[in-house]
Protein backbone atom coordinates (compact mmCIF):
# COMPACT_ATOMS: atom_id res chain seq x y z
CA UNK A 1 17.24 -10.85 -22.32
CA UNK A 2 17.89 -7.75 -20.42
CA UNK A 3 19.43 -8.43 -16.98
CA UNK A 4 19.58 -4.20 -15.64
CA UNK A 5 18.58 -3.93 -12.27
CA UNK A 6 15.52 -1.10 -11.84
CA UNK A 7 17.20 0.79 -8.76
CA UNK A 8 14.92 3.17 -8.46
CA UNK A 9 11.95 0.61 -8.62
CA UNK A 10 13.93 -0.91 -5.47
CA UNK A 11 13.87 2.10 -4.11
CA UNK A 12 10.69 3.75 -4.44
CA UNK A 13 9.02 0.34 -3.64
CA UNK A 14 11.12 0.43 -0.03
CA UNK A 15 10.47 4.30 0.56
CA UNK A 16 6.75 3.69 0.05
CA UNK A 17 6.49 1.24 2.94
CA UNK A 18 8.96 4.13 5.17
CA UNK A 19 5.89 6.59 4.41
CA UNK A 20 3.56 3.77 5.18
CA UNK A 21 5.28 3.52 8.59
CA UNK A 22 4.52 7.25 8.97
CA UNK A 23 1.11 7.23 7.90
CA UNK A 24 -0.03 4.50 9.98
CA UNK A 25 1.60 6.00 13.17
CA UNK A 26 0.02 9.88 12.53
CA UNK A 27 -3.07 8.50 12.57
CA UNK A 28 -2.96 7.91 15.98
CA UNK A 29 -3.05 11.94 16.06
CA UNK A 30 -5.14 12.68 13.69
CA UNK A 31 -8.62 13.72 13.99
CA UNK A 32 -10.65 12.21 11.33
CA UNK A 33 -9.65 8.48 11.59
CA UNK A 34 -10.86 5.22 13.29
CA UNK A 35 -7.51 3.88 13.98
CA UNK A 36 -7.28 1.26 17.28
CA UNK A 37 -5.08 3.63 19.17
CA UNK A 38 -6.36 7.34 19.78
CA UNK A 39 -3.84 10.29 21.58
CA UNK A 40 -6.07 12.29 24.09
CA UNK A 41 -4.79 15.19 21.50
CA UNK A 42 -4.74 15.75 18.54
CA UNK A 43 -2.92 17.37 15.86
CA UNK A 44 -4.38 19.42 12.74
CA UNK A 45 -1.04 19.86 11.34
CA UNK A 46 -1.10 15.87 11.33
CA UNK A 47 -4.60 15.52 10.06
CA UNK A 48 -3.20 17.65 6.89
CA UNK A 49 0.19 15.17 6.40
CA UNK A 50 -2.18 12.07 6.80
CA UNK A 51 -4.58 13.54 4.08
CA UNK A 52 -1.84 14.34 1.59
CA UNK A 53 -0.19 11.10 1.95
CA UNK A 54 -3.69 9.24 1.98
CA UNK A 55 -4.21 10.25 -1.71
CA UNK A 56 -1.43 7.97 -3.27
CA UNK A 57 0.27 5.61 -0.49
CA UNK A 58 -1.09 1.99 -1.74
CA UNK A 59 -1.70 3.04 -5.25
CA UNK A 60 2.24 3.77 -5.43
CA UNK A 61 2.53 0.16 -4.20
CA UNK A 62 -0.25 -1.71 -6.27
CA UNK A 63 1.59 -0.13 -9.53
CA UNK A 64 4.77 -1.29 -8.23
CA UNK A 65 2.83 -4.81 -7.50
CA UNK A 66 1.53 -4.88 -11.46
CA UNK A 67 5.09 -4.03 -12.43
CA UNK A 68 6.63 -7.23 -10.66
CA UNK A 69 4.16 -8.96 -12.40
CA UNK A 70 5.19 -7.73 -15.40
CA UNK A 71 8.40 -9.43 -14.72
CA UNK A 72 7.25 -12.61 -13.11
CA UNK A 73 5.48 -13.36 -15.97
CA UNK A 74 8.15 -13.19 -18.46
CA UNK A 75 9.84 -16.15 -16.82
CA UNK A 76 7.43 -18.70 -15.41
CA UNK A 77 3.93 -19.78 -16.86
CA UNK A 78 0.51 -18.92 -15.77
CA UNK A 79 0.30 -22.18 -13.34
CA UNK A 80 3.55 -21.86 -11.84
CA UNK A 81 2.76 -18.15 -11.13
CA UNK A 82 -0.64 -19.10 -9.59
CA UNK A 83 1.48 -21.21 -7.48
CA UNK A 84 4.08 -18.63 -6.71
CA UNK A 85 1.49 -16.18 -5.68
CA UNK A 86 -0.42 -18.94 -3.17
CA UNK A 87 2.77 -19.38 -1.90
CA UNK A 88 3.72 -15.39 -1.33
CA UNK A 89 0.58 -14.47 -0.45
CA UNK A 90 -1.84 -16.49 1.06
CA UNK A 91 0.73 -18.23 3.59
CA UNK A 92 1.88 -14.70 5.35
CA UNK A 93 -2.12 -13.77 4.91
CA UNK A 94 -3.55 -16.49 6.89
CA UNK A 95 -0.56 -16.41 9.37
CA UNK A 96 -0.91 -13.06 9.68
CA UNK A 97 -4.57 -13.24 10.51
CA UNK A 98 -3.49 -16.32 13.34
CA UNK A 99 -0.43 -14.36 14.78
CA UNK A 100 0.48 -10.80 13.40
CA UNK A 101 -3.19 -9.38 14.02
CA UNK A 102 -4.28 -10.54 16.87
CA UNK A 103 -2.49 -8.37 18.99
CA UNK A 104 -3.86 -5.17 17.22
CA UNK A 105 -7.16 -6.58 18.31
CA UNK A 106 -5.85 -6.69 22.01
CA UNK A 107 -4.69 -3.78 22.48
CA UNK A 108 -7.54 -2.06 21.06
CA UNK A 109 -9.84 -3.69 23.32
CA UNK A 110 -8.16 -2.54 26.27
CA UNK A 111 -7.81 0.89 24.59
CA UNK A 112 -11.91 0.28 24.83
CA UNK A 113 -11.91 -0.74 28.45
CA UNK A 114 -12.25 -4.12 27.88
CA UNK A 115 -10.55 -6.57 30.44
CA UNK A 116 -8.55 -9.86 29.96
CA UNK A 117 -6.60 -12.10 31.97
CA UNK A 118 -3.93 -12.18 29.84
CA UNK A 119 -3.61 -11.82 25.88
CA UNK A 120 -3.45 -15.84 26.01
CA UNK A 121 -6.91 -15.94 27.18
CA UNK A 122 -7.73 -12.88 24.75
CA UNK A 123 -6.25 -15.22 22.01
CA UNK A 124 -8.69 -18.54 22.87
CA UNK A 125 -11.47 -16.92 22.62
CA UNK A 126 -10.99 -14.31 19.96
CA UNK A 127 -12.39 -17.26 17.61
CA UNK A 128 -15.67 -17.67 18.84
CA UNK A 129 -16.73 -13.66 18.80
CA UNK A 130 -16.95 -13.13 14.73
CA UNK A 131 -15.27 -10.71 12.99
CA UNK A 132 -13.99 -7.74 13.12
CA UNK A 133 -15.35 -5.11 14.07
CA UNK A 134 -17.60 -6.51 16.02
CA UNK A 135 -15.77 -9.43 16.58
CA UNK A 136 -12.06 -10.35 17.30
CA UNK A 137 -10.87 -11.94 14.17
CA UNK A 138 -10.02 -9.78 11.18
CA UNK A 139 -7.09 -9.11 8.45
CA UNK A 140 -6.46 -5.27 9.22
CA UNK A 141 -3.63 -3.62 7.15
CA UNK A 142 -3.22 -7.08 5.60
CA UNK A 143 -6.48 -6.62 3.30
CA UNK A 144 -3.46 -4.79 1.10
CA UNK A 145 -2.16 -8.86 0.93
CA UNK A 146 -5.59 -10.06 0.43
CA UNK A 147 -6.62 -7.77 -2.29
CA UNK A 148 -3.27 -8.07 -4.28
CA UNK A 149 -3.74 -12.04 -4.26
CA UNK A 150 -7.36 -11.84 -5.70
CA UNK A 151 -5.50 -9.22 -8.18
CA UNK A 152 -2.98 -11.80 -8.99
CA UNK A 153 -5.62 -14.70 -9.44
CA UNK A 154 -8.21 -12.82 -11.34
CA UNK A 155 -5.98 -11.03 -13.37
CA UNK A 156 -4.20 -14.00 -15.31
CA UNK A 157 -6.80 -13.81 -18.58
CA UNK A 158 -5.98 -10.26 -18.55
CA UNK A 159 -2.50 -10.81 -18.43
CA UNK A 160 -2.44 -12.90 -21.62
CA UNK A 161 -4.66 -10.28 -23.11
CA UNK A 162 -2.62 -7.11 -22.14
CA UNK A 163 0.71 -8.94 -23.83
CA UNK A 164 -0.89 -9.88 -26.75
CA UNK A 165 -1.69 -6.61 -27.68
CA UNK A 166 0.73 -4.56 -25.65
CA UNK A 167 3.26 -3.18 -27.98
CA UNK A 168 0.52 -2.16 -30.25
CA UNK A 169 -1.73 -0.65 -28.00
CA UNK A 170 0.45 0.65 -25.29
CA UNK A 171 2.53 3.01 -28.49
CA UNK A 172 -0.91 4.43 -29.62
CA UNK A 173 -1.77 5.34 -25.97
CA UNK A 174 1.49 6.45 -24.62
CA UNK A 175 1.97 8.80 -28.08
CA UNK A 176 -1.10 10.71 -27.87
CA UNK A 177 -0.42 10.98 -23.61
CA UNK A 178 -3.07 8.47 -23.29
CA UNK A 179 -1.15 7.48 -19.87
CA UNK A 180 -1.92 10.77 -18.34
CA UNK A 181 -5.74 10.65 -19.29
CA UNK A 182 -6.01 7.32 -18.10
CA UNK A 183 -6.32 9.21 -14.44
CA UNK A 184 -10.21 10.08 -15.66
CA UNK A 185 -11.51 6.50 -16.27
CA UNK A 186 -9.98 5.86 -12.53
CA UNK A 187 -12.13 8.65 -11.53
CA UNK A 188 -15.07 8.19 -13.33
CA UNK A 189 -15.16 4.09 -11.52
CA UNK A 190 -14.46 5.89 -7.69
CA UNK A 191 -17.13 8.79 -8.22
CA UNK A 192 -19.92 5.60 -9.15
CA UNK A 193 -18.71 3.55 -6.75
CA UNK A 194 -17.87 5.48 -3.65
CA UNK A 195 -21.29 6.63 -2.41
CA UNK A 196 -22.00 2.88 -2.33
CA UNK A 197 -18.52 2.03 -0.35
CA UNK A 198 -18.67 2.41 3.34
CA UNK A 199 -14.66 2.22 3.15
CA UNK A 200 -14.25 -0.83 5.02
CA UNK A 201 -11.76 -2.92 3.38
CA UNK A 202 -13.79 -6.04 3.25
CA UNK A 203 -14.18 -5.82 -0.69
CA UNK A 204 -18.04 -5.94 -0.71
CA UNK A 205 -17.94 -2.14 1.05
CA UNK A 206 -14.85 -1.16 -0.73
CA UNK A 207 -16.00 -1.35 -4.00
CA UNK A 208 -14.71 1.78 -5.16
CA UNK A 209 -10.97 1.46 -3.86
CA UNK A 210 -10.90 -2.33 -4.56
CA UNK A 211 -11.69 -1.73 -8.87
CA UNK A 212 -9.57 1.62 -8.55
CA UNK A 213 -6.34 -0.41 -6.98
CA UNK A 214 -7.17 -3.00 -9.36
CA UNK A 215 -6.97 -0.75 -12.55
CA UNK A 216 -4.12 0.72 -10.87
CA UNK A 217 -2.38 -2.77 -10.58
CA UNK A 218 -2.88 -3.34 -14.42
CA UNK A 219 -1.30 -0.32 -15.42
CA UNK A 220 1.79 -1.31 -13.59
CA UNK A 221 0.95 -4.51 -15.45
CA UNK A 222 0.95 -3.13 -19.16
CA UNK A 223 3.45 -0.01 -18.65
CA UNK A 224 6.37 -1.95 -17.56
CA UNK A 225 8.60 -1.02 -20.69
CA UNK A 226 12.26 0.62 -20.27
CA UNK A 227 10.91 3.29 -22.92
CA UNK A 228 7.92 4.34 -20.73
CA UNK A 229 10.17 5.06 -17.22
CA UNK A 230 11.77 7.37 -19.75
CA UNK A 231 9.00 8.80 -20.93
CA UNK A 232 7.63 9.36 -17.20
CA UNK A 233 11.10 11.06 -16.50
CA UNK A 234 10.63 13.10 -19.78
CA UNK A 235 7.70 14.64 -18.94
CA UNK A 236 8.29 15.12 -14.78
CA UNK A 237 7.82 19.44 -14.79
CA UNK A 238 4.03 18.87 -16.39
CA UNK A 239 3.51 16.06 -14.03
CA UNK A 240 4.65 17.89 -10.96
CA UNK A 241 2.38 20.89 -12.09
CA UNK A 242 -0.76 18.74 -12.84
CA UNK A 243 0.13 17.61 -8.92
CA UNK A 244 0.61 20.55 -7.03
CA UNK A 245 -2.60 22.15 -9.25
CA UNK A 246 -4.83 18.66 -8.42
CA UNK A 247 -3.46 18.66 -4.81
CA UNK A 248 -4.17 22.36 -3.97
CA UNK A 249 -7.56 22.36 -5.40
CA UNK A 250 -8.39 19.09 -3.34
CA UNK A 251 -7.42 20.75 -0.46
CA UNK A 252 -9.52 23.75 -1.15
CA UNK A 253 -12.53 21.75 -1.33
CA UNK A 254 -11.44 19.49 1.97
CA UNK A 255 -11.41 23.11 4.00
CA UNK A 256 -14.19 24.65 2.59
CA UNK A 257 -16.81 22.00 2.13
CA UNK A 258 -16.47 20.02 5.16
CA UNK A 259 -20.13 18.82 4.96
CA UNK A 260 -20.15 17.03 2.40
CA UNK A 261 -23.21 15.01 1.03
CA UNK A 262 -22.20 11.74 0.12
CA UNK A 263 -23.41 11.89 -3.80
CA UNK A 264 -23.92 15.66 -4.28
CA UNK A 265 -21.64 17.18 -6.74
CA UNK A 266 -19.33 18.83 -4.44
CA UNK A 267 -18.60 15.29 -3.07
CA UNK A 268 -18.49 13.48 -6.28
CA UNK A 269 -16.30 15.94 -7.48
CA UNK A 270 -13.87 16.07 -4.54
CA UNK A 271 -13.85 12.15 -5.50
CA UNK A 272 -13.29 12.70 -8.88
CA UNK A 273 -9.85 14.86 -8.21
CA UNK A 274 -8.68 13.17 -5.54
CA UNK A 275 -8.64 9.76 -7.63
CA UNK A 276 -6.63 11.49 -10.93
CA UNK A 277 -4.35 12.96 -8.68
CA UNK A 278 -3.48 9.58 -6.90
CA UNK A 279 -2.73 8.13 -10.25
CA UNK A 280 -0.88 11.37 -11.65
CA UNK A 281 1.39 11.56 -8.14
CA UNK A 282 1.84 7.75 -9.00
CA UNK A 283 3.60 8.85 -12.22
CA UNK A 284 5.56 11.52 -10.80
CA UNK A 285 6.86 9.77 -7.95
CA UNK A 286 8.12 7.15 -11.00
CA UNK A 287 9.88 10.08 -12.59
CA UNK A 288 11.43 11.67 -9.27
CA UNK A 289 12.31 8.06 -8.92
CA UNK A 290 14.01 7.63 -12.57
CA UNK A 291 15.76 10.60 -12.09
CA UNK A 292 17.20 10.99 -8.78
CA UNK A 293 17.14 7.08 -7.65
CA UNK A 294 18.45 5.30 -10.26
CA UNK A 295 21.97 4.20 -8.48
CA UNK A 296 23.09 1.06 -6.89
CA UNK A 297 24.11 0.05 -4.07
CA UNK A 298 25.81 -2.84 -1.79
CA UNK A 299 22.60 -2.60 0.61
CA UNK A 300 19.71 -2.14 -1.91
CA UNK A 301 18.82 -5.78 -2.30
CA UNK A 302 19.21 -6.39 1.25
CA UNK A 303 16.32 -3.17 1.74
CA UNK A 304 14.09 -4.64 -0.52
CA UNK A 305 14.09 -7.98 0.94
CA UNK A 306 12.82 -6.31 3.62
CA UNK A 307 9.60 -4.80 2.28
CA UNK A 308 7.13 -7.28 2.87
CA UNK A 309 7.84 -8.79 6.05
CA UNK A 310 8.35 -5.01 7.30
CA UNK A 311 4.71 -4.23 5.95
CA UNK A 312 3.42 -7.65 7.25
CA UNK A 313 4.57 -6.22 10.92
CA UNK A 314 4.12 -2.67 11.09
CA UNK A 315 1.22 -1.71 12.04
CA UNK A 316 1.35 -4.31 15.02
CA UNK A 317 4.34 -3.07 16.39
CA UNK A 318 2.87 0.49 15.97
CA UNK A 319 -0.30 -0.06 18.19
CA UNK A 320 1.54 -2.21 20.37
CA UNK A 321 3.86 0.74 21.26
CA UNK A 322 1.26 3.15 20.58
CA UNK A 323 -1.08 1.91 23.22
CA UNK A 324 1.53 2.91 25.62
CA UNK A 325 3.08 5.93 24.46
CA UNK A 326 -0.46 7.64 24.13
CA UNK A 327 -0.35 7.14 28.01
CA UNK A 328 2.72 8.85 28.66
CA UNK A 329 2.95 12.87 29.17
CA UNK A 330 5.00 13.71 25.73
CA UNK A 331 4.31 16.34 23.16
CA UNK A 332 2.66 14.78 20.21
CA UNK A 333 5.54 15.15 18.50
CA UNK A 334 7.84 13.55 20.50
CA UNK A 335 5.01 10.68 20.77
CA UNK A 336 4.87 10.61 16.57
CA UNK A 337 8.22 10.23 16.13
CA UNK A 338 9.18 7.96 18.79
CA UNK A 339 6.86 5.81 17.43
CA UNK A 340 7.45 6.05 14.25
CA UNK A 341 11.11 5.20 14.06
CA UNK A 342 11.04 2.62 16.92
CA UNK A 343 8.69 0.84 14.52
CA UNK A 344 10.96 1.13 11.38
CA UNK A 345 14.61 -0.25 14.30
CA UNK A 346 12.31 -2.58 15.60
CA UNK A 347 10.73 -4.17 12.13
CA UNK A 348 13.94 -3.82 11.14
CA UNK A 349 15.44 -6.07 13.62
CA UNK A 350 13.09 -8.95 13.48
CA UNK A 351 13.27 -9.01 9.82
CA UNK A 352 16.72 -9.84 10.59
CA UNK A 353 15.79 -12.41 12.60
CA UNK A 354 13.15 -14.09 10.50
CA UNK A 355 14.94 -14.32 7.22
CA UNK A 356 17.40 -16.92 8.97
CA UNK A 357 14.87 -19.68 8.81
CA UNK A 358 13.26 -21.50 6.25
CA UNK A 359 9.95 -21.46 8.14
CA UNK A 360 9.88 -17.96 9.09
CA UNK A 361 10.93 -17.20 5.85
CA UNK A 362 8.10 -18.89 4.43
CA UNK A 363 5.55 -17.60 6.70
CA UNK A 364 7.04 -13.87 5.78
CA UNK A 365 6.78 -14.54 2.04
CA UNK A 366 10.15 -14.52 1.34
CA UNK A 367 12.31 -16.46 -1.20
CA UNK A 368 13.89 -19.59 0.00
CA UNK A 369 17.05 -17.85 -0.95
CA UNK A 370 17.47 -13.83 -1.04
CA UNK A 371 18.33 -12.20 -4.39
CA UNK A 372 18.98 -9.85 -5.81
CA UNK A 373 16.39 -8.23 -7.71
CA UNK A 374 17.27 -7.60 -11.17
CA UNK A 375 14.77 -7.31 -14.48
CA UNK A 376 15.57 -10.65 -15.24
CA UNK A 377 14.70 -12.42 -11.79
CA UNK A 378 12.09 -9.40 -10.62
CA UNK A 379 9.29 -10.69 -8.30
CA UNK A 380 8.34 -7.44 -6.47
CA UNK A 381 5.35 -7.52 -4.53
């Protein structure tokens, strides 16, 4: 049994949640979202970063979800992985929704002019309004933990499917570049779909981004083969290309056909390129990754430990300092970046703090005992 650790997997897994960070905290800037905390200003420079990075954030970390399953499943049956994934993901989901969330919801009230006594009393009776957005109680950025679990669950029939047939099937596909072309069945399911998706991330409106992350989590799934990274690394100029081509034409669409009908062709085919290009930028971030990330190091394992709890807090510790930095009379930038790394020291630090109990541990979906992550022992989110 191979026992190589995947650096750059490490790596790229922990960078995408460091752009995550700085996603979550432009939008506070940026135009053309419905994130809790608004600046009075806003930045078009911003808008542009938010849209680029928009296109391929979660997909990156779905994959890189499918490939840990990949892994996980090479060591422990179908039950005990059920129960693994319970255990990873539906604990830090449901305390998430008690403890991590809630304060979002605060703080965007009072962003609304809403009045409480105290977030205590905000707390009490958050459970008798509904939920979100109308009421009080709601998952948030945590529908990325909700969505992966049904994934998980779901997925296990397709699991033994896929590695029956894997070697076979994956050979025929990867030799004739089948990988690449897989980015057009992706977009044919998000052009159906997304007319009939109002983009809340609820499932039932999210049709089109909950089957797209879904395929995209397979993938991970089937392509997990030491071959296939060097395949992806082979081929990085054409995929880089196909990107910038994709990316630039998406953009030329964005600024010149800002009214958009949802179902006309213009819109169905901004869909359509916007959804390959997430899953070819997917493939070349897995090649920049292979090729420039692929070294150790003493602090790697103790980074991607941190992942999920980091993710889990983020975006509350970004609109709990964003709801008073938008107050304060900074330049946007100084606001964007202030927030943005204070998030990263500040996730940082209580990720230190939480991984030194077995409860909080727990509650964080963490191991009982950190690890290091190697091929043999991989259980990446």
């Amino acid at each position: 049994m191979e026992t190589q650790r995947l650096y750059y997997i490490d790596r790229l897994r922990f960078l995408a949640v460091i752009v995550l960070i700085f996603f979550h905290s432009a939008l506070i800037f940026a135009a053309q979202s419905n994130f809790p905390i608004k600046n009075n200003e806003l930045s078009a420079l911003i808008e542009e970063f938010v849209f680029f990075i928009h296109g391929w954030r979660l997909g990156l970390l779905f994959f890189i979800s499918g490939v840990g399953t990949s892994f996980a499943l090479q060591f422990r049956n179908n039950s005990d992985y059920i129960k693994e994934r319970l255990k990873r993901l539906l604990i830090p989901l449901l305390f998430g929704v008690l403890v991590i969330v809630p304060p979002q919801i605060y703080f965007e009230r009072l962003s609304q002019g809403f009045a409480f006594e105290s977030f205590g009393s905000f707390y009490l009776q958050s459970f008798s309004t509904g939920f979100y957005p109308y009421g009080n109680i709601s998952w948030n950025h945590l529908w990325f933990v909700a969505y992966l679990l049904i994934y998980s669950i779901l997925s296990v029939p397709l699991f033994t499917l896929i590695k029956k047939h894997k070697a076979e099937v994956m050979e025929k596909i990867m030799s004739k570049g089948g990988v690449f072309l897989y980015a057009i069945p992706l977009a044919i399911v998000v052009v159906l779909l997304k007319p009939h998706s109002l983009g809340v991330q609820n499932i039932v409106n999210d049709l089109a981004m909950f089957f797209f992350y879904w395929l995209v989590f397979l993938a991970g799934f089937a392509i997990n083969q030491k071959k296939y990274w060097q395949y992806f690394e082979n081929k990085l100029i054409p995929l880089s290309v196909a990107v910038v081509l994709l990316t630039t034409l998406s953009y030329f669409i964005k600024w010149n056909f800002p009214q958009m009908e949802k179902g006309d062709f213009v819109y169905n085919t901004f869909n359509f390129i916007k959804a390959a290009n997430s899953w070819l930028w997917i493939l070349t971030l897995l090649a920049l990754a292979k090729k420039y990330m692929n070294t150790s190091g003493k602090f790697l394992s103790l980074l991607n430990e941190s992942v999920y709890p980091v993710y889990i807090l983020h975006q509350t510790v970004i609109i709990c300092l964003g709801y008073f930095v938008v107050q304060q009379n900074w330049s946007i930038g100084i606001k964007f970046f202030f927030i943005t790394f204070a998030t990263i020291i500040i996730c940082w630090l209580l990720f230190l703090l939480l991984r030194l109990t077995k409860f909080t541990r727990v509650c964080f979906g963490l191991a009982e005992k950190s690890c290091a992550v190697t091929i043999k022992k991989q259980t990446l989110l």
